[in-house]
PDB file of N, CA and C in Angstrom:
ATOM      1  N   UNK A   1      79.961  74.184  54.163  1.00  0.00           N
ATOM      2  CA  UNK A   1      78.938  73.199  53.951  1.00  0.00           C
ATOM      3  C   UNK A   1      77.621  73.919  53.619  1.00  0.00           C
ATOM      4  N   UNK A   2      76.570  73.508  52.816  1.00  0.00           N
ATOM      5  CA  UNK A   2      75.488  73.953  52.592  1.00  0.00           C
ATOM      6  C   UNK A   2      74.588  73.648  53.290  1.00  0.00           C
ATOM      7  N   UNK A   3      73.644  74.708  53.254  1.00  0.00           N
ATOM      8  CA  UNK A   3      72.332  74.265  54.148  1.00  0.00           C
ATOM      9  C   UNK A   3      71.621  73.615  53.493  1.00  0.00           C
ATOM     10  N   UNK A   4      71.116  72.540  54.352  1.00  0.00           N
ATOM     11  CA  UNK A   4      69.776  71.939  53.711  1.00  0.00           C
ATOM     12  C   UNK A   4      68.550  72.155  53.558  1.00  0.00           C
ATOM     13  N   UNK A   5      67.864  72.020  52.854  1.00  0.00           N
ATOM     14  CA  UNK A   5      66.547  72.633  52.804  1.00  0.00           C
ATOM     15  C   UNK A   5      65.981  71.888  53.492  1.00  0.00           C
ATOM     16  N   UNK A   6      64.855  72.247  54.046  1.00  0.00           N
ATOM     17  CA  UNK A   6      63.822  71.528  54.674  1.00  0.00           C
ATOM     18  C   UNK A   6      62.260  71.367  53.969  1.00  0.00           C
ATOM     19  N   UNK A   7      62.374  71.872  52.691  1.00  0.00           N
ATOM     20  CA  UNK A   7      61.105  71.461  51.945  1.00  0.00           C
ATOM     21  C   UNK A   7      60.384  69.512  52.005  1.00  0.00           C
ATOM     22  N   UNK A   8      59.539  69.195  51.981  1.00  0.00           N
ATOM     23  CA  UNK A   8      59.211  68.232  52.095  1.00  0.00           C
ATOM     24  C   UNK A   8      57.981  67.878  50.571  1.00  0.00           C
ATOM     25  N   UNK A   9      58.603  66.400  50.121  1.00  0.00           N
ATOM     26  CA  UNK A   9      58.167  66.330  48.756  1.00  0.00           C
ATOM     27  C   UNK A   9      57.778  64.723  49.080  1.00  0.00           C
ATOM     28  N   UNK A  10      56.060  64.667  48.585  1.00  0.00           N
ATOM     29  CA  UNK A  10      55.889  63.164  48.564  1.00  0.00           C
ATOM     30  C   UNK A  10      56.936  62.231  47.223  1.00  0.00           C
ATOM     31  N   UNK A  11      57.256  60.940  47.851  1.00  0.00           N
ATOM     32  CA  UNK A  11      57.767  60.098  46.651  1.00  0.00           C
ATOM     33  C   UNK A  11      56.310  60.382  44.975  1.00  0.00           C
ATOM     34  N   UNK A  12      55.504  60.124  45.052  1.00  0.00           N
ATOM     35  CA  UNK A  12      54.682  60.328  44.446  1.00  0.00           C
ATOM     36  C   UNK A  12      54.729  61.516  43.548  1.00  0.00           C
ATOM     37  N   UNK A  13      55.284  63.090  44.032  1.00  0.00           N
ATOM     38  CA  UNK A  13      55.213  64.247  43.138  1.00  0.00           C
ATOM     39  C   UNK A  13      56.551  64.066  42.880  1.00  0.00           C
ATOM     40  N   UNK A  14      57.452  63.192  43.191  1.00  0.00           N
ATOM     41  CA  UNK A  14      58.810  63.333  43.046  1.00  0.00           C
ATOM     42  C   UNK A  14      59.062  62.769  41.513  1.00  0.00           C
ATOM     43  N   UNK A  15      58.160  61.578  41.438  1.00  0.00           N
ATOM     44  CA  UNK A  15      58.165  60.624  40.279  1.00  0.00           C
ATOM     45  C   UNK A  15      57.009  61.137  38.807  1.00  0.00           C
ATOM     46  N   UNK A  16      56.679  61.923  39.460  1.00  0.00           N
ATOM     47  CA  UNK A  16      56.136  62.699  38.625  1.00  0.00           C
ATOM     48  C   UNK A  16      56.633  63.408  38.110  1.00  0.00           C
ATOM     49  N   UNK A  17      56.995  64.577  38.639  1.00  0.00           N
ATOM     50  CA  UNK A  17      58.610  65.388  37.827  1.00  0.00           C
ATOM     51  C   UNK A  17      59.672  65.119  36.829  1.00  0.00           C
ATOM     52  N   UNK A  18      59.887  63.865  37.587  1.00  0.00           N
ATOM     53  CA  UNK A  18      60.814  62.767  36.927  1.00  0.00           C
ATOM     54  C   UNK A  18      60.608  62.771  35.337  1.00  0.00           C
ATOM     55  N   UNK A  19      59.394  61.707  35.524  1.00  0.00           N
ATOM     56  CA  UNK A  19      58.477  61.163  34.362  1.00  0.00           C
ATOM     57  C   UNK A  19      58.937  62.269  33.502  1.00  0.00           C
ATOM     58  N   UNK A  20      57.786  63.289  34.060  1.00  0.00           N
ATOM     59  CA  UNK A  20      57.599  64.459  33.209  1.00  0.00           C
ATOM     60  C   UNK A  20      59.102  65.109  32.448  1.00  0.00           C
ATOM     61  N   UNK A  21      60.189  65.536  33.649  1.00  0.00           N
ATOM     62  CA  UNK A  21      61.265  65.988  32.602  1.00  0.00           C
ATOM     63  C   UNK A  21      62.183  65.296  31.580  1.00  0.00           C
ATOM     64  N   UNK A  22      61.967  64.044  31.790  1.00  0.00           N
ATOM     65  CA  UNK A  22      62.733  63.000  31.293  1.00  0.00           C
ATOM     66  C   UNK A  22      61.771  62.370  29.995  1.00  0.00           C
ATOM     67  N   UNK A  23      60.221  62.555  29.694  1.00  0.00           N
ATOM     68  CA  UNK A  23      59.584  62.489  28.800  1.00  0.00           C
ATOM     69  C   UNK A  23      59.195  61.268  28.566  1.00  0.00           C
ATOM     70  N   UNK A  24      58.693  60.457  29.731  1.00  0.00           N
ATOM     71  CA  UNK A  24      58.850  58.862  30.096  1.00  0.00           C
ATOM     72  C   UNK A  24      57.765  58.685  30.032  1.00  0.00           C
ATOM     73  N   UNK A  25      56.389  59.580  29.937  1.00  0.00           N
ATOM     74  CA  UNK A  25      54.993  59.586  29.729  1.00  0.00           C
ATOM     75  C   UNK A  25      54.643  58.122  29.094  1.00  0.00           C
ATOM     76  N   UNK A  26      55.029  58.233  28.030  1.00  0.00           N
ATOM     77  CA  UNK A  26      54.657  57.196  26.659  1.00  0.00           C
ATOM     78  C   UNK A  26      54.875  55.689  27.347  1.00  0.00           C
ATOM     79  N   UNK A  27      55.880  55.647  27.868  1.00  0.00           N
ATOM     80  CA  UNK A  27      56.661  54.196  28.538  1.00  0.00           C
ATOM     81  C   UNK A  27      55.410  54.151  29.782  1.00  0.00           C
ATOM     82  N   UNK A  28      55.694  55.139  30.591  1.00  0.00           N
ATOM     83  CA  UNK A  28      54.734  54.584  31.795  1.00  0.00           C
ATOM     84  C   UNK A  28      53.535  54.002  31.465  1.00  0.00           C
ATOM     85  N   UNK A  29      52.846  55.124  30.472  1.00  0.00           N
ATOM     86  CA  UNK A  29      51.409  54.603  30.154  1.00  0.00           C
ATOM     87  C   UNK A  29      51.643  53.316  29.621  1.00  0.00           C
ATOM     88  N   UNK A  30      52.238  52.854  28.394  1.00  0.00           N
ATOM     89  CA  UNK A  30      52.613  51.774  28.015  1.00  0.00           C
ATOM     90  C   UNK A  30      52.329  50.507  29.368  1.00  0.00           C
ATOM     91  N   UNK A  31      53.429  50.757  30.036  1.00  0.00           N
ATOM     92  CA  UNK A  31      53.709  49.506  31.517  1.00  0.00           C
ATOM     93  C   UNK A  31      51.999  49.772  31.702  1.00  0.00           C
ATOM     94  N   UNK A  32      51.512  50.583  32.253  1.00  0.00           N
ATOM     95  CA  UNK A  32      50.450  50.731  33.034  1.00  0.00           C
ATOM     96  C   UNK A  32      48.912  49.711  32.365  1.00  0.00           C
ATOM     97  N   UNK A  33      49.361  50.221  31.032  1.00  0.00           N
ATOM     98  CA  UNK A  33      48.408  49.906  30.207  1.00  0.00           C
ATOM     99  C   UNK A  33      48.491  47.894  30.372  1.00  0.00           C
ATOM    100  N   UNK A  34      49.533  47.651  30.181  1.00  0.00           N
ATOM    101  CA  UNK A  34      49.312  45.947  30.335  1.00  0.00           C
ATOM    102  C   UNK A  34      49.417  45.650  31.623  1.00  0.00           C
ATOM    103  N   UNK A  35      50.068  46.633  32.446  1.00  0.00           N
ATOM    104  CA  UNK A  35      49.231  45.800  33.998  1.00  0.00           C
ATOM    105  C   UNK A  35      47.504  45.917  34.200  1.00  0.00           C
ATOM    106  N   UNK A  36      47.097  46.545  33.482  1.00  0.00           N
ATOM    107  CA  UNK A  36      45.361  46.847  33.905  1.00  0.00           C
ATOM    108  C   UNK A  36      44.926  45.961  32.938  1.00  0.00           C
ATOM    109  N   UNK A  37      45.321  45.657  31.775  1.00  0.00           N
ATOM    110  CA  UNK A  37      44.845  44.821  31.242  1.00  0.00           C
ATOM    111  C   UNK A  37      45.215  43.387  31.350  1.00  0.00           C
ATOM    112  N   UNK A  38      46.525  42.810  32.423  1.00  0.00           N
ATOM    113  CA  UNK A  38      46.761  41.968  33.280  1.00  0.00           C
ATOM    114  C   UNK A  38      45.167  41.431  34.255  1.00  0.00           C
ATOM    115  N   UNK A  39      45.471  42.764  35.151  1.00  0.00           N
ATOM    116  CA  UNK A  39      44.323  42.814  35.946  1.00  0.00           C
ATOM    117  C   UNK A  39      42.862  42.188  35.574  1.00  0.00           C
ATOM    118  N   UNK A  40      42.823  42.950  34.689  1.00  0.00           N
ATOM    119  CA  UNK A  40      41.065  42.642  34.669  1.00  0.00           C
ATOM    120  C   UNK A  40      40.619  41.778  33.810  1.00  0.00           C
ATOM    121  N   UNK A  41      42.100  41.106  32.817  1.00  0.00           N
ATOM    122  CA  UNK A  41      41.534  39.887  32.009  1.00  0.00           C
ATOM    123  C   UNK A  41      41.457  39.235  32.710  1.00  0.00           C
ATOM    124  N   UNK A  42      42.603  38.643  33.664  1.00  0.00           N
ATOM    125  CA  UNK A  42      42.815  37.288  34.109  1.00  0.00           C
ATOM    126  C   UNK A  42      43.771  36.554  33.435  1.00  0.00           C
ATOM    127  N   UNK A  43      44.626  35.764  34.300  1.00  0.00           N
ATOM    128  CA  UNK A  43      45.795  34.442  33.312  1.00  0.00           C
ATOM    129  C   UNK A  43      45.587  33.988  32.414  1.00  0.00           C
ATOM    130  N   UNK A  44      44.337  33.390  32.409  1.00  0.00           N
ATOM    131  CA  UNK A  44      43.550  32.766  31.245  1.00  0.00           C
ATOM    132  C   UNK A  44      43.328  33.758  29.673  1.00  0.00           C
ATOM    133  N   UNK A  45      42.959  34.709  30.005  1.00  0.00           N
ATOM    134  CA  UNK A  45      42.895  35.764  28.048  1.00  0.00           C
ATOM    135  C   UNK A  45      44.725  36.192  28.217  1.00  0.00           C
ATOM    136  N   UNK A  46      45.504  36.644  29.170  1.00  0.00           N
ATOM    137  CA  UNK A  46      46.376  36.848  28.896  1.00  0.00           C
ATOM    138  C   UNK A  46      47.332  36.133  28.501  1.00  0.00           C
ATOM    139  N   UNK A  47      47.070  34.680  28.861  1.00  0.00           N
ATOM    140  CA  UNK A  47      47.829  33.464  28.388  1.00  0.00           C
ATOM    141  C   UNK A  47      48.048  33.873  26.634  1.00  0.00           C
ATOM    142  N   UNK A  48      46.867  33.569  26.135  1.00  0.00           N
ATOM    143  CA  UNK A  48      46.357  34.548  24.346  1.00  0.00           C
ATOM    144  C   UNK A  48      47.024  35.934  24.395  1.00  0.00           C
ATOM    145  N   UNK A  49      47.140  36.351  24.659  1.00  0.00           N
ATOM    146  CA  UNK A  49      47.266  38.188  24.585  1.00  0.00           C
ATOM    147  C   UNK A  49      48.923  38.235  24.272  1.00  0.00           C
ATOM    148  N   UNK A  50      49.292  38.620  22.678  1.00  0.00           N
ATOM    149  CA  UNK A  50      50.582  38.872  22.065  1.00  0.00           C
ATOM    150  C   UNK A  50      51.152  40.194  22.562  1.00  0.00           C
ATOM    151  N   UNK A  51      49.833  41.464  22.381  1.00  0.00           N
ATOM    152  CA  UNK A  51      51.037  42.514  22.690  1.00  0.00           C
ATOM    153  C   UNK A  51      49.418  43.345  22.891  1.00  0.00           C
ATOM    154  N   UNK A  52      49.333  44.628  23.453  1.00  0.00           N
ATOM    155  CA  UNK A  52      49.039  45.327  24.414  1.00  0.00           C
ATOM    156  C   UNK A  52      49.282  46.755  23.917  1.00  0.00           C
ATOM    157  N   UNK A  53      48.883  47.595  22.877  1.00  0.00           N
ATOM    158  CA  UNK A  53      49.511  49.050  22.585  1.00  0.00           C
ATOM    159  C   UNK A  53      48.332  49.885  22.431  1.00  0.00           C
ATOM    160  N   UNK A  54      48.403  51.070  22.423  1.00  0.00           N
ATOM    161  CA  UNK A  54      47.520  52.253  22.282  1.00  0.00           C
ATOM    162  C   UNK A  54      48.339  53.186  21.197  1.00  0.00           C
ATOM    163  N   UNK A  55      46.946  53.143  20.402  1.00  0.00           N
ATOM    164  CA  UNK A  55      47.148  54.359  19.284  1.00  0.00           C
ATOM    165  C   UNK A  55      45.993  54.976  19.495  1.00  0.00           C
ATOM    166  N   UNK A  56      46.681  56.158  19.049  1.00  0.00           N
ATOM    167  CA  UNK A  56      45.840  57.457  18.797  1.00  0.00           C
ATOM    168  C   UNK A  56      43.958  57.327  19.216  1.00  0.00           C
ATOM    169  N   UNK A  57      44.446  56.455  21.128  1.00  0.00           N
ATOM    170  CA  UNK A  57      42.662  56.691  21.985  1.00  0.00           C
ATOM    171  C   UNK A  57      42.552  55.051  21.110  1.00  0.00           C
ATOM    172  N   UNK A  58      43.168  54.314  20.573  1.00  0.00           N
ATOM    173  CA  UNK A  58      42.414  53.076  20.502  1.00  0.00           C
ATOM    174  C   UNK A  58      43.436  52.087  21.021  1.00  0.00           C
ATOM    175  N   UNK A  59      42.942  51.210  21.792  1.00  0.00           N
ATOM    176  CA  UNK A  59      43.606  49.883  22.352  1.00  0.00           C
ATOM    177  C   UNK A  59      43.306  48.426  21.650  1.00  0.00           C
ATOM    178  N   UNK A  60      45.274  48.377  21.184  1.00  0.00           N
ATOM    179  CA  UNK A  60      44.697  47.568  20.150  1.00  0.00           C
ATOM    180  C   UNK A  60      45.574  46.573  20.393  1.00  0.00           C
ATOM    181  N   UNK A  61      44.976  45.097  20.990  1.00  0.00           N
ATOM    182  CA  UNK A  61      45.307  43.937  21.478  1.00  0.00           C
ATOM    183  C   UNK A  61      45.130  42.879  20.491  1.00  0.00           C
ATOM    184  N   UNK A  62      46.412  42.265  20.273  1.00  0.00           N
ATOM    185  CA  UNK A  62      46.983  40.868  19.369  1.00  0.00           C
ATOM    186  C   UNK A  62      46.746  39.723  20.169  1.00  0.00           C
ATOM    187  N   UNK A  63      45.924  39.021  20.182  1.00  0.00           N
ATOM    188  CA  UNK A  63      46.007  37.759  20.396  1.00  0.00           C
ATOM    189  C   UNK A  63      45.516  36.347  19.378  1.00  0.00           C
ATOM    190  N   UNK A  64      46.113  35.243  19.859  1.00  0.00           N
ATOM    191  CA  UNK A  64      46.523  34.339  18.983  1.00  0.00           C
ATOM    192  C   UNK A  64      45.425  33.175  19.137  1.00  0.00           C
ATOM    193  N   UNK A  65      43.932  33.485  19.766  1.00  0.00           N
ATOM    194  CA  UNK A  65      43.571  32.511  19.517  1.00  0.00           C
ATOM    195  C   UNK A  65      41.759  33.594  18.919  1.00  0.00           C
ATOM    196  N   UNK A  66      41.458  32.823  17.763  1.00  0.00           N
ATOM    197  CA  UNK A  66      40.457  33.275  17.315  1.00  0.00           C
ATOM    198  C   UNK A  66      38.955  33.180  18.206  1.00  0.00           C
ATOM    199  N   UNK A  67      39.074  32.255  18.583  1.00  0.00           N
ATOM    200  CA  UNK A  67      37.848  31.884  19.566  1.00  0.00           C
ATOM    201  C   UNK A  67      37.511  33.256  20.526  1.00  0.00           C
ATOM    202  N   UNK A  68      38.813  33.381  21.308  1.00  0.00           N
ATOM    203  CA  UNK A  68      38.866  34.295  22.569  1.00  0.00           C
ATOM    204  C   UNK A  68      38.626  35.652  21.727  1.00  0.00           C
ATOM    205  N   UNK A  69      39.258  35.864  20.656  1.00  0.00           N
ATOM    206  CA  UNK A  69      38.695  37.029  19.796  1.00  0.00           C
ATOM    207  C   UNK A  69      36.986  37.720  19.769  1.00  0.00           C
ATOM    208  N   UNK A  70      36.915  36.338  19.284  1.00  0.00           N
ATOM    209  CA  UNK A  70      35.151  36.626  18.554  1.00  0.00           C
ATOM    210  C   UNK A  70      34.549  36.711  20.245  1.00  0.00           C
ATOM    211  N   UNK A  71      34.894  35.818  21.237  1.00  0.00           N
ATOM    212  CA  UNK A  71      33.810  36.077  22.625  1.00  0.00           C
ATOM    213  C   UNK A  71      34.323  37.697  23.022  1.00  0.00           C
ATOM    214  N   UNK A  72      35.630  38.049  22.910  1.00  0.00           N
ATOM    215  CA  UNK A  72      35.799  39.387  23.696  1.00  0.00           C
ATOM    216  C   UNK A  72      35.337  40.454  22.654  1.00  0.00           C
ATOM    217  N   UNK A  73      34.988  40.424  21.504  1.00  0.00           N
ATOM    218  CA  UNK A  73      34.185  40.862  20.459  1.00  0.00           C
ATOM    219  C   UNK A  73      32.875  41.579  21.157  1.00  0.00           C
ATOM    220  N   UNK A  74      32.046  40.753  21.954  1.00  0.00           N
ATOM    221  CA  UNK A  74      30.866  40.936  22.332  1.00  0.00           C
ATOM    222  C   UNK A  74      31.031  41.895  23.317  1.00  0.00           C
ATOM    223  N   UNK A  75      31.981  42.132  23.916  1.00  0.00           N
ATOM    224  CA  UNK A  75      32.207  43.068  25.624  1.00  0.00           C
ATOM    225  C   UNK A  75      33.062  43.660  24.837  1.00  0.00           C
ATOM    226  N   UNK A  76      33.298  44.263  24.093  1.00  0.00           N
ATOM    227  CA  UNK A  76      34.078  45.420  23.821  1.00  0.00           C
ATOM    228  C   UNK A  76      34.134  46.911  24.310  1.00  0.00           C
ATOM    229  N   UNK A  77      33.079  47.282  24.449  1.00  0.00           N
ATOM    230  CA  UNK A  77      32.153  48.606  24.876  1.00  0.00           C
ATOM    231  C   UNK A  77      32.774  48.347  26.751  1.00  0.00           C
ATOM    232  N   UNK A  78      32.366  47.297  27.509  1.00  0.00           N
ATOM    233  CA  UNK A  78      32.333  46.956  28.498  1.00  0.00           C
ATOM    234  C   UNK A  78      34.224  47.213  29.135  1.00  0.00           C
ATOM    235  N   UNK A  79      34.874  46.580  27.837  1.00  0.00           N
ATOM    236  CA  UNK A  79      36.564  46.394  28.630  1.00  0.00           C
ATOM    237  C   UNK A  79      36.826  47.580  28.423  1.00  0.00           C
ATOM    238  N   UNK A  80      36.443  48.940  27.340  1.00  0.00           N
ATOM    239  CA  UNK A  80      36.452  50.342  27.500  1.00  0.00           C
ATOM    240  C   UNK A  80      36.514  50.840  28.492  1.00  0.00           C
ATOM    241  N   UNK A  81      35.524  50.605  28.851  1.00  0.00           N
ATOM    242  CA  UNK A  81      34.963  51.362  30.278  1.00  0.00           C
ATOM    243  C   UNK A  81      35.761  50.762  31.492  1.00  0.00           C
ATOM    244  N   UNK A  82      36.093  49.926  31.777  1.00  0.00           N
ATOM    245  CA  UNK A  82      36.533  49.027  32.572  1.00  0.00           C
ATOM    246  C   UNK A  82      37.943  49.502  32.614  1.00  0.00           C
ATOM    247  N   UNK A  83      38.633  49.711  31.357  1.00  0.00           N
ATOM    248  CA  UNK A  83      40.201  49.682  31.652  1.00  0.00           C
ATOM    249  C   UNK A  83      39.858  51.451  31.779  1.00  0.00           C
ATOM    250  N   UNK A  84      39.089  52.256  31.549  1.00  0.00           N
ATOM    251  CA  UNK A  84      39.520  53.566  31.324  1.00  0.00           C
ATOM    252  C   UNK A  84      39.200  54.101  33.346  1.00  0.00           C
ATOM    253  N   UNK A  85      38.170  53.282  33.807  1.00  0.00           N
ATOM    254  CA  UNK A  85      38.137  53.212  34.999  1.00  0.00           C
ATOM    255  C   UNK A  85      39.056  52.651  35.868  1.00  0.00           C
ATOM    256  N   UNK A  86      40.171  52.284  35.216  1.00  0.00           N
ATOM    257  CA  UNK A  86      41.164  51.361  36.135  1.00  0.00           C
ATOM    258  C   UNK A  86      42.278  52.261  35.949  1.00  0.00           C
ATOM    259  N   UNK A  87      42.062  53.037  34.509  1.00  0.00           N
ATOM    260  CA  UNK A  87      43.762  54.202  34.864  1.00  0.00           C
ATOM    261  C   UNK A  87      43.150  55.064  35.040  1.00  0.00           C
ATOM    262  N   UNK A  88      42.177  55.186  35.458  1.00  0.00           N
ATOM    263  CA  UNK A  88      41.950  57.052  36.164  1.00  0.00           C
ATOM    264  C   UNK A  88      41.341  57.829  35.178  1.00  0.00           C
ATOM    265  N   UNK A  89      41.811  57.890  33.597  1.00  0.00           N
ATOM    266  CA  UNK A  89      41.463  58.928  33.146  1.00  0.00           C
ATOM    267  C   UNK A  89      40.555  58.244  31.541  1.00  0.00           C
ATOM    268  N   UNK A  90      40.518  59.209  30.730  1.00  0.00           N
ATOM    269  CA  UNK A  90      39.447  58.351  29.400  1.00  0.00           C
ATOM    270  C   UNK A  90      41.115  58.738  28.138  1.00  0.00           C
ATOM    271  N   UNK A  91      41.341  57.154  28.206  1.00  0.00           N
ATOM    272  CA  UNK A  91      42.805  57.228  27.579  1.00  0.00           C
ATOM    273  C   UNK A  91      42.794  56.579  26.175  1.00  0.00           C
ATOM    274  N   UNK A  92      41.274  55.286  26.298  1.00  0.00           N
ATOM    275  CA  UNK A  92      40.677  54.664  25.239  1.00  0.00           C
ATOM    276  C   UNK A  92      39.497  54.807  24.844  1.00  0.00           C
ATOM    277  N   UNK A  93      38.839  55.131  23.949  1.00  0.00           N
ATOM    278  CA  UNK A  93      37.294  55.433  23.191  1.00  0.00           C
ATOM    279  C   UNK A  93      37.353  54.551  22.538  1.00  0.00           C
ATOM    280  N   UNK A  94      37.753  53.488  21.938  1.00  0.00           N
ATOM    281  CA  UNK A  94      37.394  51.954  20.790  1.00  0.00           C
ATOM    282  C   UNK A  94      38.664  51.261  21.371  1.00  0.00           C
ATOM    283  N   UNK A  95      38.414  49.833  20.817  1.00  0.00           N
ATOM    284  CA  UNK A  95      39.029  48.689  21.115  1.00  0.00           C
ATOM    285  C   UNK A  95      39.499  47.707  19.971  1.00  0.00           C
ATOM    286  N   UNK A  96      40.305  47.483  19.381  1.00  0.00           N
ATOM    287  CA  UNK A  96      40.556  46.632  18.370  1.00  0.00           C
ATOM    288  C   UNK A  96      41.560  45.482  18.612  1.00  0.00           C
ATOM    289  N   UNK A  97      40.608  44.465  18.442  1.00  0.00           N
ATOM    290  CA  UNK A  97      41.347  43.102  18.361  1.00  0.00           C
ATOM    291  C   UNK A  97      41.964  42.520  16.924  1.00  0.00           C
ATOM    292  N   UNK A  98      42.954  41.968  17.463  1.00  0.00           N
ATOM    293  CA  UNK A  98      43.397  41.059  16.188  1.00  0.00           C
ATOM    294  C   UNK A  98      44.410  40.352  16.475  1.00  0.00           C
TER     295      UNK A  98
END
């Protein structure tokens, strides 16, 4: 029978590893990215809100009603800052609606 190790590993660095060898980066951020932007719209803009993706540092959100467009137009600068403070790191620099 083998010995067991007794090293001790939080769940947290475990899923990290994971991520990392398995190359799941893209997906997590993905999930992460529409739960924060869940979060801090509210039911109401997400009710509108088609799809949720990041390119190359820009976050670029489809939604289907023009109105909610042109008002989230004005706080653009603001949901920057807001979502880049909600994942930890500076993942978005511009915002594009459509």
């Amino acid at each position: 029978m083998s010995k067991r190790e007794n090293d001790a590993f939080s769940v947290k660095d475990l899923m990290g590893a994971f991520i990392k060898e398995n190359n799941l980066s893209n997906g997590m951020q993905k999930l992460k990215l529409e739960e924060v932007w869940t979060k801090l719209m509210g039911q109401g803009v997400v009710s509108y809100t088609e799809k949720v993706q990041l390119q190359n540092k820009t976050l670029v959100v489809s939604l289907s009603s023009s109105v909610l467009r042109e008002e989230l137009s004005y706080g653009k600068e603001k949901i920057v800052k807001m979502m880049n403070e909600e994942l930890g790191e500076t993942l978005i620099s511009k915002i594009l609606l459509v």
